[in-house]
PDB file of N, CA and C in Angstrom:
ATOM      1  N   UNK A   1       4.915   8.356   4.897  1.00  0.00           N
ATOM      2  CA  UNK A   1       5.802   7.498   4.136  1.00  0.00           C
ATOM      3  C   UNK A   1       4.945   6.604   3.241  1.00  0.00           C
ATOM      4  N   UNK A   2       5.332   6.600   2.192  1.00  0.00           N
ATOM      5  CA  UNK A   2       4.557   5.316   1.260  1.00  0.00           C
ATOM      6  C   UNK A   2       5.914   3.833   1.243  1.00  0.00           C
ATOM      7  N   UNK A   3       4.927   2.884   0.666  1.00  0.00           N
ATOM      8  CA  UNK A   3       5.397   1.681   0.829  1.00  0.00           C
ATOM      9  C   UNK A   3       6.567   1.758  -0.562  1.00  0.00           C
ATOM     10  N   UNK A   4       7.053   2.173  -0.906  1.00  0.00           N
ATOM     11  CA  UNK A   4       8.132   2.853  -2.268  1.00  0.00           C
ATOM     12  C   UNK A   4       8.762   3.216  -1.463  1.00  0.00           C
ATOM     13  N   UNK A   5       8.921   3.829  -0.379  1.00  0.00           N
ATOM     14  CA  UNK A   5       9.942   4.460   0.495  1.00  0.00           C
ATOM     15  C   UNK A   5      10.623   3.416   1.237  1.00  0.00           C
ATOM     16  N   UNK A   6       9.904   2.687   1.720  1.00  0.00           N
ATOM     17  CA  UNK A   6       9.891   1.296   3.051  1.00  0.00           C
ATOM     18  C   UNK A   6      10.463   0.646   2.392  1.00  0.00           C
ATOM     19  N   UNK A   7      10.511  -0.291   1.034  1.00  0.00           N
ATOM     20  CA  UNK A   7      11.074  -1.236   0.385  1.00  0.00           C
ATOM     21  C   UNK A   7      12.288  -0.133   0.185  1.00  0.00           C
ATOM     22  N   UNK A   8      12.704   0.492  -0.512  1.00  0.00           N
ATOM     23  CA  UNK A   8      13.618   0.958  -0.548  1.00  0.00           C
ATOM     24  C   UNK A   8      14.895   1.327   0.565  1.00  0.00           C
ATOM     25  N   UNK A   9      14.035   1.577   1.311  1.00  0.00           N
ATOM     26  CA  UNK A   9      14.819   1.906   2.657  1.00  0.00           C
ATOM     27  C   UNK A   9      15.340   0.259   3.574  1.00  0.00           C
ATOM     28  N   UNK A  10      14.582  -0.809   3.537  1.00  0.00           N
ATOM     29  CA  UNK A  10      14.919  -1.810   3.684  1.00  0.00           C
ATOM     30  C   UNK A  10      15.178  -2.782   2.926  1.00  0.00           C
ATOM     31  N   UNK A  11      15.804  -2.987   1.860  1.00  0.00           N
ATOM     32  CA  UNK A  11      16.101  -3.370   0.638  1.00  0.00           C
ATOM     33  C   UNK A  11      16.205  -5.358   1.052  1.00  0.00           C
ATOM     34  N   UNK A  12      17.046  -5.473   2.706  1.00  0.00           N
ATOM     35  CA  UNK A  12      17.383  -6.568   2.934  1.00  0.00           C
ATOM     36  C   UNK A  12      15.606  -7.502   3.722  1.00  0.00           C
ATOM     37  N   UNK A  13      15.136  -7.002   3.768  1.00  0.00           N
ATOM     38  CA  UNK A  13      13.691  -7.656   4.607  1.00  0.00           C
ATOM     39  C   UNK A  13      12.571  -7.855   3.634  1.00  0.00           C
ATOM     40  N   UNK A  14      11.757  -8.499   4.284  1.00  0.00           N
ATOM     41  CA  UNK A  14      10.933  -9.055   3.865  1.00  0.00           C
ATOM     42  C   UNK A  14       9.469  -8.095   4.118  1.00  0.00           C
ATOM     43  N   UNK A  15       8.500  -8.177   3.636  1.00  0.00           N
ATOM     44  CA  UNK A  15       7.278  -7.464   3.473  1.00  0.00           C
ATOM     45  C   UNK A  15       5.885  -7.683   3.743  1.00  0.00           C
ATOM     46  N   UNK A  16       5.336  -8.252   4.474  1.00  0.00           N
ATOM     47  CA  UNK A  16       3.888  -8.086   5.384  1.00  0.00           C
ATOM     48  C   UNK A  16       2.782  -7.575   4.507  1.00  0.00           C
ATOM     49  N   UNK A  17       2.350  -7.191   3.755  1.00  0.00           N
ATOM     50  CA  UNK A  17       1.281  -6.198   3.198  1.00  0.00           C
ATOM     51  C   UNK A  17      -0.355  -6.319   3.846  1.00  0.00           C
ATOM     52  N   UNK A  18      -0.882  -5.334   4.284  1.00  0.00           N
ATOM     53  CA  UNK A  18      -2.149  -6.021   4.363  1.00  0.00           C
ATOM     54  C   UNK A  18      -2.665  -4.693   3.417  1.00  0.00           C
ATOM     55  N   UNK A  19      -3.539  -4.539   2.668  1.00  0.00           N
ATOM     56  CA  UNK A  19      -3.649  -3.442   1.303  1.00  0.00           C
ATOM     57  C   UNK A  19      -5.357  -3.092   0.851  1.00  0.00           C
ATOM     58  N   UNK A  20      -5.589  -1.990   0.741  1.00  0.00           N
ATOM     59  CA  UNK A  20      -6.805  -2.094   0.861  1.00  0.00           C
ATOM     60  C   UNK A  20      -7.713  -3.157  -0.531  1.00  0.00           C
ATOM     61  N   UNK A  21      -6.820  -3.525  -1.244  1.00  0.00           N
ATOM     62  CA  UNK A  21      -7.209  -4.745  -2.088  1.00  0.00           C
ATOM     63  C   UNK A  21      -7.100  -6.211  -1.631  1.00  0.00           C
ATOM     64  N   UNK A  22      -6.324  -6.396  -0.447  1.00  0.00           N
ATOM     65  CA  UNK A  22      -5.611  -8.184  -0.261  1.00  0.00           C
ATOM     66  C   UNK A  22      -4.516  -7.710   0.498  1.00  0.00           C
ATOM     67  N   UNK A  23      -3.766  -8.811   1.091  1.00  0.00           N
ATOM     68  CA  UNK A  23      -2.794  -9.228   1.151  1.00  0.00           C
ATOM     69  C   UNK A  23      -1.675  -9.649   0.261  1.00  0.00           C
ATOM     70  N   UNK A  24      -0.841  -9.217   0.663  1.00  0.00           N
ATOM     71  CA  UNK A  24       0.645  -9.349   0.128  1.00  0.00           C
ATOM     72  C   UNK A  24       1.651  -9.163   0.570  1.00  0.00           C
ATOM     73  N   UNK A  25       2.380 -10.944   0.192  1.00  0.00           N
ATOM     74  CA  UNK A  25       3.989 -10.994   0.759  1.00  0.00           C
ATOM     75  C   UNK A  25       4.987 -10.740   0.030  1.00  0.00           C
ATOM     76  N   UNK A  26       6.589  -9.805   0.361  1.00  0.00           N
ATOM     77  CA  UNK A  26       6.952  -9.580  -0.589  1.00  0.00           C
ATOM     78  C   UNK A  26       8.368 -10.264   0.303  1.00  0.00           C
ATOM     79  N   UNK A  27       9.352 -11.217  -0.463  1.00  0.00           N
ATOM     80  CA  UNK A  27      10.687 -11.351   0.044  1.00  0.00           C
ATOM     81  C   UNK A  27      11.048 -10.167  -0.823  1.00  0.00           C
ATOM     82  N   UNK A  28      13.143 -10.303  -0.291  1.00  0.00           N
ATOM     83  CA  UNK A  28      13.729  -9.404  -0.867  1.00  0.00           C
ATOM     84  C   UNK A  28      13.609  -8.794  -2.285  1.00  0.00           C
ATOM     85  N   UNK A  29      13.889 -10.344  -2.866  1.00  0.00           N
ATOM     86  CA  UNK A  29      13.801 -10.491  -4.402  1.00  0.00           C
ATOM     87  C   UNK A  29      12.470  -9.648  -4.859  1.00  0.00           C
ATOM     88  N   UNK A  30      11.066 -10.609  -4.092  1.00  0.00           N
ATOM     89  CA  UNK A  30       9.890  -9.828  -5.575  1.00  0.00           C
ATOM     90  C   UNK A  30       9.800  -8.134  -5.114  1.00  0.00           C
ATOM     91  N   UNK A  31      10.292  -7.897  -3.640  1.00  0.00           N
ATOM     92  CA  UNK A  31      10.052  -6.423  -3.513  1.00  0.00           C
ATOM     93  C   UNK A  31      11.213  -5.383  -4.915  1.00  0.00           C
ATOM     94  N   UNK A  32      12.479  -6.000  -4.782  1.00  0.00           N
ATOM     95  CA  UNK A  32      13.122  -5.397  -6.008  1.00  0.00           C
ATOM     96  C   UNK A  32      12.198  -5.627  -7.214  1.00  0.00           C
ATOM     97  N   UNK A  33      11.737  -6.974  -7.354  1.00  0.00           N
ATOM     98  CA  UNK A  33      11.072  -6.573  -8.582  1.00  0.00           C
ATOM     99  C   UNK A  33       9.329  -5.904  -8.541  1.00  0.00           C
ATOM    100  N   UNK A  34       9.067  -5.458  -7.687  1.00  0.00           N
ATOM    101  CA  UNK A  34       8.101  -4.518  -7.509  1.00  0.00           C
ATOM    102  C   UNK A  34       8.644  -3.015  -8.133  1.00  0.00           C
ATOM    103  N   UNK A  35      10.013  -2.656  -7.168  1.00  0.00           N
ATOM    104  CA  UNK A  35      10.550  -1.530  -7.391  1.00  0.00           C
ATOM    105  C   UNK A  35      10.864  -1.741  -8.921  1.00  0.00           C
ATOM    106  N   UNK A  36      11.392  -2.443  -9.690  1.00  0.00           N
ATOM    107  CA  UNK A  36      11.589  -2.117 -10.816  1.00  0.00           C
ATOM    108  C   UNK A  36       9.709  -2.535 -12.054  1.00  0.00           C
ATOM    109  N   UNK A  37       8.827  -2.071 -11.160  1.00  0.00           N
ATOM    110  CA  UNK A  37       7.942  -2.314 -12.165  1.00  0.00           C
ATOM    111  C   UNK A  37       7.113  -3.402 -12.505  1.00  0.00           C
ATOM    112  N   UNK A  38       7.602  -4.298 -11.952  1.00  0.00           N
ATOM    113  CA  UNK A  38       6.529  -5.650 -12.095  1.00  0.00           C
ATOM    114  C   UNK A  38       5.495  -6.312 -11.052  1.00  0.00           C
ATOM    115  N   UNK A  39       4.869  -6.346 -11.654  1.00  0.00           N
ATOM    116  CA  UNK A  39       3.308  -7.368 -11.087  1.00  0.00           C
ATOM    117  C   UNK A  39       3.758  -8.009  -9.506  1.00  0.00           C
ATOM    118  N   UNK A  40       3.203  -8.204  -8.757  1.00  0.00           N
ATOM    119  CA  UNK A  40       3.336  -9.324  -7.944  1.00  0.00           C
ATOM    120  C   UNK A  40       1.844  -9.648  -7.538  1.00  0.00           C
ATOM    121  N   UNK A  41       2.110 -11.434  -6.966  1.00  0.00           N
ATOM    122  CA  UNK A  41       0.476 -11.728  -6.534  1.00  0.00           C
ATOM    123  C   UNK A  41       0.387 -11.512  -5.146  1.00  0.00           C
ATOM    124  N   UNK A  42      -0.793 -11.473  -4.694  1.00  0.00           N
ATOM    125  CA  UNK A  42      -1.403 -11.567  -3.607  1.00  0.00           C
ATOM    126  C   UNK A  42      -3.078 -11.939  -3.062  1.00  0.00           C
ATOM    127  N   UNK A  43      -3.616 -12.157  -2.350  1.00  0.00           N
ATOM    128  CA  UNK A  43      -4.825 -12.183  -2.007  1.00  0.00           C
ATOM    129  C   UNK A  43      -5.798 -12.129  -1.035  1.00  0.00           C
ATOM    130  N   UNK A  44      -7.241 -11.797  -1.535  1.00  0.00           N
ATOM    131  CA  UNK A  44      -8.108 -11.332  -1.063  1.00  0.00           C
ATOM    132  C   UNK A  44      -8.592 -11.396   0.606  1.00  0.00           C
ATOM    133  N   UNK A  45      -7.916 -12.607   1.241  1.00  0.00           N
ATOM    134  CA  UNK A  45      -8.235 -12.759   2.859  1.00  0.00           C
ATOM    135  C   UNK A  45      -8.449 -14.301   2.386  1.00  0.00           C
ATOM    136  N   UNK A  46      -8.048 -14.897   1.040  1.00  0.00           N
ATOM    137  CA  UNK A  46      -8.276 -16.639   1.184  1.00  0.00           C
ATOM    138  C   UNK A  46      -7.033 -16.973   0.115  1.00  0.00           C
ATOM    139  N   UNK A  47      -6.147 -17.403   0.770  1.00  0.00           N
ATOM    140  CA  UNK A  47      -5.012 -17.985   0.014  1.00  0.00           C
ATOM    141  C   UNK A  47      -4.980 -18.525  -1.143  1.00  0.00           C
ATOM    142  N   UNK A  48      -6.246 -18.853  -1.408  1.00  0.00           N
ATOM    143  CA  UNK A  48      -6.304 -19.832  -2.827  1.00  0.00           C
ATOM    144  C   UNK A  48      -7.129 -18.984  -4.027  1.00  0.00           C
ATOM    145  N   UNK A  49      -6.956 -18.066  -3.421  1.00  0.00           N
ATOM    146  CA  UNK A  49      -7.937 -16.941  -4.452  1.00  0.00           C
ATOM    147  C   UNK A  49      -6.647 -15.607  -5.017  1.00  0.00           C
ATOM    148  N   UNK A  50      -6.055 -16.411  -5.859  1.00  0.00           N
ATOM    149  CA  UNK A  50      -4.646 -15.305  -5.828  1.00  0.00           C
ATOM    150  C   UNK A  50      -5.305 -14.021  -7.007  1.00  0.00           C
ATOM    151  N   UNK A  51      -4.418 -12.585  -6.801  1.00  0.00           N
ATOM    152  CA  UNK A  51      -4.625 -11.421  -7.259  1.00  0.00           C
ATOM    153  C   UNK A  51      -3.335 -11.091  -7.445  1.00  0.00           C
ATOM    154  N   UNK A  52      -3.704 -10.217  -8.682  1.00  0.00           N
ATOM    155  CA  UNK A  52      -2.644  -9.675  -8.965  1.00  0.00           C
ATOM    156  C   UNK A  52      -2.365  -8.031  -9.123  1.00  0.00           C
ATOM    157  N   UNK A  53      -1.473  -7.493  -8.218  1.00  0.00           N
ATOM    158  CA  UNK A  53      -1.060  -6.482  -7.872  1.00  0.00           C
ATOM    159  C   UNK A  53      -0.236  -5.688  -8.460  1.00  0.00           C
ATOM    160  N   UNK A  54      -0.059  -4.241  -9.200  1.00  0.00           N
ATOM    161  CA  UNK A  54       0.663  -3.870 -10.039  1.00  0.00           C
ATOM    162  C   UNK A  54       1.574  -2.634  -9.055  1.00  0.00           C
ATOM    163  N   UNK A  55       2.813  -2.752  -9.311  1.00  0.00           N
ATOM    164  CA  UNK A  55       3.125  -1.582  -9.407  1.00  0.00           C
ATOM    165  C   UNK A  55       3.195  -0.344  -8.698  1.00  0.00           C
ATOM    166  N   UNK A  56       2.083   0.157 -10.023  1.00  0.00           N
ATOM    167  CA  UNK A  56       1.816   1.211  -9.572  1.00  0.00           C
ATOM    168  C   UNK A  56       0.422   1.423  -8.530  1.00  0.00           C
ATOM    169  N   UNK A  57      -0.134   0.300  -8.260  1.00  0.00           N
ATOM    170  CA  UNK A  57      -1.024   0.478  -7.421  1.00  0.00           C
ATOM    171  C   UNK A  57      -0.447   0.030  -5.837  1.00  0.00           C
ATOM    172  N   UNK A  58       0.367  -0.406  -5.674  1.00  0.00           N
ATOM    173  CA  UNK A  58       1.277  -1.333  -4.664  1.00  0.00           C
ATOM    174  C   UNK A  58       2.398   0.666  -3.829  1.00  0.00           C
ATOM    175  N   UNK A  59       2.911   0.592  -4.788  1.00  0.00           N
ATOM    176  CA  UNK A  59       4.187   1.839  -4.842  1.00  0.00           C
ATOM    177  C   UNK A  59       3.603   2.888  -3.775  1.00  0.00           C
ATOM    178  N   UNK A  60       2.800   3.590  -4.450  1.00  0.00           N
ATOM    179  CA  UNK A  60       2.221   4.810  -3.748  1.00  0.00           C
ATOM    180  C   UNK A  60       1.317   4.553  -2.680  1.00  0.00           C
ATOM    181  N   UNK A  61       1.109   3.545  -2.969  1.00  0.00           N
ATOM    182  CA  UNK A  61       0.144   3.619  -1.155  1.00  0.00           C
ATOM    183  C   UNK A  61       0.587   4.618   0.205  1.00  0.00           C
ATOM    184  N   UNK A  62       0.389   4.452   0.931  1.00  0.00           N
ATOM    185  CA  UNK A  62       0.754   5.186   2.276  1.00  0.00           C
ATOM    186  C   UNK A  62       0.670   4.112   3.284  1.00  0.00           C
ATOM    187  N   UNK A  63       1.806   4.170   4.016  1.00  0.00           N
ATOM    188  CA  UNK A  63       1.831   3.401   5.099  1.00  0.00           C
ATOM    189  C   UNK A  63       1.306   4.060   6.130  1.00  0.00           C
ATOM    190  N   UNK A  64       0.162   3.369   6.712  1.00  0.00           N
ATOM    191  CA  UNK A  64      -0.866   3.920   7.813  1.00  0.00           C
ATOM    192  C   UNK A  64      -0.198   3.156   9.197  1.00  0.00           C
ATOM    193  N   UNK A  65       0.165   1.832   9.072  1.00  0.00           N
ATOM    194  CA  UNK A  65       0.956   1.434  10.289  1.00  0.00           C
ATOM    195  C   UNK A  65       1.798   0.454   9.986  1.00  0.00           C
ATOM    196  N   UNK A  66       2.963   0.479  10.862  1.00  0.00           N
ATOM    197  CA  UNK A  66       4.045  -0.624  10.988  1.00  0.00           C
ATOM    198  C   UNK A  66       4.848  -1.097  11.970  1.00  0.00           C
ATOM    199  N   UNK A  67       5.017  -2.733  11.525  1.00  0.00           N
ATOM    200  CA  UNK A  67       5.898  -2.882  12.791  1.00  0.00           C
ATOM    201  C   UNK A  67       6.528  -4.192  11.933  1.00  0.00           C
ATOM    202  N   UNK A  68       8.099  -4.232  12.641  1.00  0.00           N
ATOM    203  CA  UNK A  68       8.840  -5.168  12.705  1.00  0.00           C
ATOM    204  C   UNK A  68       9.474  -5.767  13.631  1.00  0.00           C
ATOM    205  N   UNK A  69       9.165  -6.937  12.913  1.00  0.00           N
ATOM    206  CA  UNK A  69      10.015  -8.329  13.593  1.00  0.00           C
ATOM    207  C   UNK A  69      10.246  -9.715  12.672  1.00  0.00           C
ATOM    208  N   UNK A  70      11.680 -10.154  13.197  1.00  0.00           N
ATOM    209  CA  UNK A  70      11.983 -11.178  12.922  1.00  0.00           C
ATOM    210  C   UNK A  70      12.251 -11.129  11.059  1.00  0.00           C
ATOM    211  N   UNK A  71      12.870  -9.432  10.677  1.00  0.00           N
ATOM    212  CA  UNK A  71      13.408  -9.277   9.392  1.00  0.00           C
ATOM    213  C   UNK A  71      12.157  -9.115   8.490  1.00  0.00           C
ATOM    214  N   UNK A  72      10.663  -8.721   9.414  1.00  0.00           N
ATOM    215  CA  UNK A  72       9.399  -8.686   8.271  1.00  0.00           C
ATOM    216  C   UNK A  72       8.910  -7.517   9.018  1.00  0.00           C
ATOM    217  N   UNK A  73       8.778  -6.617   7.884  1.00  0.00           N
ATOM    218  CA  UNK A  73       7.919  -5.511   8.175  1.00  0.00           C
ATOM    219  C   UNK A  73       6.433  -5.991   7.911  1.00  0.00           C
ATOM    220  N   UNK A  74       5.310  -5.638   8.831  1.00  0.00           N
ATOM    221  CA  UNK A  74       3.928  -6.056   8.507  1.00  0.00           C
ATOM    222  C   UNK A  74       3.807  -4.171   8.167  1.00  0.00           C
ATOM    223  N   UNK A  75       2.980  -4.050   7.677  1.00  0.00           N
ATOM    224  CA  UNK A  75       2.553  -3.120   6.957  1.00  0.00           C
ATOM    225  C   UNK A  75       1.004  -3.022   6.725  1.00  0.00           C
ATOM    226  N   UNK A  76       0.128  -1.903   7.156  1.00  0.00           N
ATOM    227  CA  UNK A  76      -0.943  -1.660   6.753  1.00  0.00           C
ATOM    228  C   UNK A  76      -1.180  -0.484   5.615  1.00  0.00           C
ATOM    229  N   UNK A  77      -1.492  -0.270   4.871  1.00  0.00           N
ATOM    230  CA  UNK A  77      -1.530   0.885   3.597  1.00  0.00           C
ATOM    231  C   UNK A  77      -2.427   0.787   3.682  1.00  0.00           C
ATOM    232  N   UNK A  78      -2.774   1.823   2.726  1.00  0.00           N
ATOM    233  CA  UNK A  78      -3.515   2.556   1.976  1.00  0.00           C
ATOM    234  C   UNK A  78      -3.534   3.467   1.057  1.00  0.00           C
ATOM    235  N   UNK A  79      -4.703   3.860   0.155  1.00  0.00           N
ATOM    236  CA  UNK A  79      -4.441   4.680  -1.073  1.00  0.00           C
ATOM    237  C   UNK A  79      -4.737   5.850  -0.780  1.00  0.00           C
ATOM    238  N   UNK A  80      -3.451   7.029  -1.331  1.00  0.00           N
ATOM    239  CA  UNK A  80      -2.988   7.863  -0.582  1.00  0.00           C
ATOM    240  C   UNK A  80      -4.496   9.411  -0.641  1.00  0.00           C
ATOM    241  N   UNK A  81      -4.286   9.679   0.098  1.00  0.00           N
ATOM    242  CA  UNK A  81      -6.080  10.876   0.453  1.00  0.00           C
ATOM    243  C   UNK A  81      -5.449  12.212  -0.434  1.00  0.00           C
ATOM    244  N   UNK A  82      -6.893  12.172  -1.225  1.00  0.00           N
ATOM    245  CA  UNK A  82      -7.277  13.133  -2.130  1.00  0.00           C
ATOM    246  C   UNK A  82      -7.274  14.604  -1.652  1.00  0.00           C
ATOM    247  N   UNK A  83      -6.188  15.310  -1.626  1.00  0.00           N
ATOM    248  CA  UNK A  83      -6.250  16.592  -1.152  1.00  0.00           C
ATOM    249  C   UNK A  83      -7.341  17.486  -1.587  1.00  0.00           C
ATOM    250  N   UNK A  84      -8.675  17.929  -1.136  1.00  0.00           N
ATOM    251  CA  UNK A  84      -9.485  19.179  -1.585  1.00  0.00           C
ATOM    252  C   UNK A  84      -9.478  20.359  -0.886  1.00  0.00           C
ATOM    253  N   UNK A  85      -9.929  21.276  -1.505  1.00  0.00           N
ATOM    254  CA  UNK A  85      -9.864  22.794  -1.152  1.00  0.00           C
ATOM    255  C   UNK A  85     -10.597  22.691   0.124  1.00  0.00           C
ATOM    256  N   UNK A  86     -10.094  23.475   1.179  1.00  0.00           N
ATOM    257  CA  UNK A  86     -10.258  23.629   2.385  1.00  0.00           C
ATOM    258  C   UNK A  86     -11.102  24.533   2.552  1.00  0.00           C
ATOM    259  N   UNK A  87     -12.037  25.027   1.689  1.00  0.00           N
ATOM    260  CA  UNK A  87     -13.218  25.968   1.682  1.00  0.00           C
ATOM    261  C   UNK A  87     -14.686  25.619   2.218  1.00  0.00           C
ATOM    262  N   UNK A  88     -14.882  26.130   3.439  1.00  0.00           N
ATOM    263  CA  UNK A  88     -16.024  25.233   4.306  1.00  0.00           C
ATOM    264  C   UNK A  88     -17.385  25.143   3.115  1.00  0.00           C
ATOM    265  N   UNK A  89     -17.950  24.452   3.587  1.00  0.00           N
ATOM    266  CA  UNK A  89     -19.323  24.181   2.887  1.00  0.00           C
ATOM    267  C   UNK A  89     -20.318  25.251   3.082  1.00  0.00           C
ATOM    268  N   UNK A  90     -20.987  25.335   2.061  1.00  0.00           N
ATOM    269  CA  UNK A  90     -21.833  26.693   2.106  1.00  0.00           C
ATOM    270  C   UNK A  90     -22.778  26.101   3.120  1.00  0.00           C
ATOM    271  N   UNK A  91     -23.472  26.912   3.897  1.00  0.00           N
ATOM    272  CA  UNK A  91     -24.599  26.481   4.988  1.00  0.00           C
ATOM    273  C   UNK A  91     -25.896  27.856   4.740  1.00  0.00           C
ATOM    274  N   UNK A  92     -26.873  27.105   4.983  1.00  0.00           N
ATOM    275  CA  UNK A  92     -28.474  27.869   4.859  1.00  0.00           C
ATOM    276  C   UNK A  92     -29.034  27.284   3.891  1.00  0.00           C
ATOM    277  N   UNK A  93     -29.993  28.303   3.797  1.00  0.00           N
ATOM    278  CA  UNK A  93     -30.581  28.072   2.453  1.00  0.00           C
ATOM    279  C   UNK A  93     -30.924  29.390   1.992  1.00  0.00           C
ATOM    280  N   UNK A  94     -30.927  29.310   0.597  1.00  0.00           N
ATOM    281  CA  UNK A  94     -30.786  29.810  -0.751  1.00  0.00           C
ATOM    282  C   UNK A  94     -32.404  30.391  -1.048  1.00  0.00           C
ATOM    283  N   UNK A  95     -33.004  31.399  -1.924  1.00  0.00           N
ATOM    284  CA  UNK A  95     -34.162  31.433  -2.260  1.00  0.00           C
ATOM    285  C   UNK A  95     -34.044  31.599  -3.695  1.00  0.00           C
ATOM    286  N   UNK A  96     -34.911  31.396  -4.493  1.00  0.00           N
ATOM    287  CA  UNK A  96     -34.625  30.705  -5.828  1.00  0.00           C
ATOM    288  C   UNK A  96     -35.979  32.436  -6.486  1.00  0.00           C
TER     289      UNK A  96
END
């Protein structure tokens, strides 16, 4: 599941983020306005050091773990893994 799915699916709660950029809280409101495209802040592991989070970097993540309580999903993401060809690695060596 990505975090685009989760806001959507809980439209009425609130949002936890911990992200492999920062932290980020989302109420109802800025998560709609996530879903429709806009910025929200957050930050680095020091409250007073705010960042700003887009979008499309927020959307697609992957939710790696979750839990709720008390109407807040906490949420751990991440950016979603690079599918490569499943073709083992050549092994030996070569003579030139």
């Amino acid at each position: 599941m990505i975090v685009q799915e989760m806001l959507i699916k809980y439209p009425q709660a609130s949002f936890d983020l911990m992200t492999p950029g920062g932290f980020v809280f989302l109420t109802p409101e800025a998560a709609k306005e996530l879903l429709s495209g806009k910025s929200v802040t957050g930050h680095p592991g020091v409250s007073e050091c705010a960042i700003v989070a887009t979008a499309d970097e927020l959307l697609n993540q992957e939710v790696i773990s979750s839990n709720y309580s008390n109407n807040v999903w906490h949420i751990l993401s991440d950016f979603p893994q690079i599918e490569q060809d499943s073709a083992p690695p050549e092994q030996g060596v070569k003579l030139c």
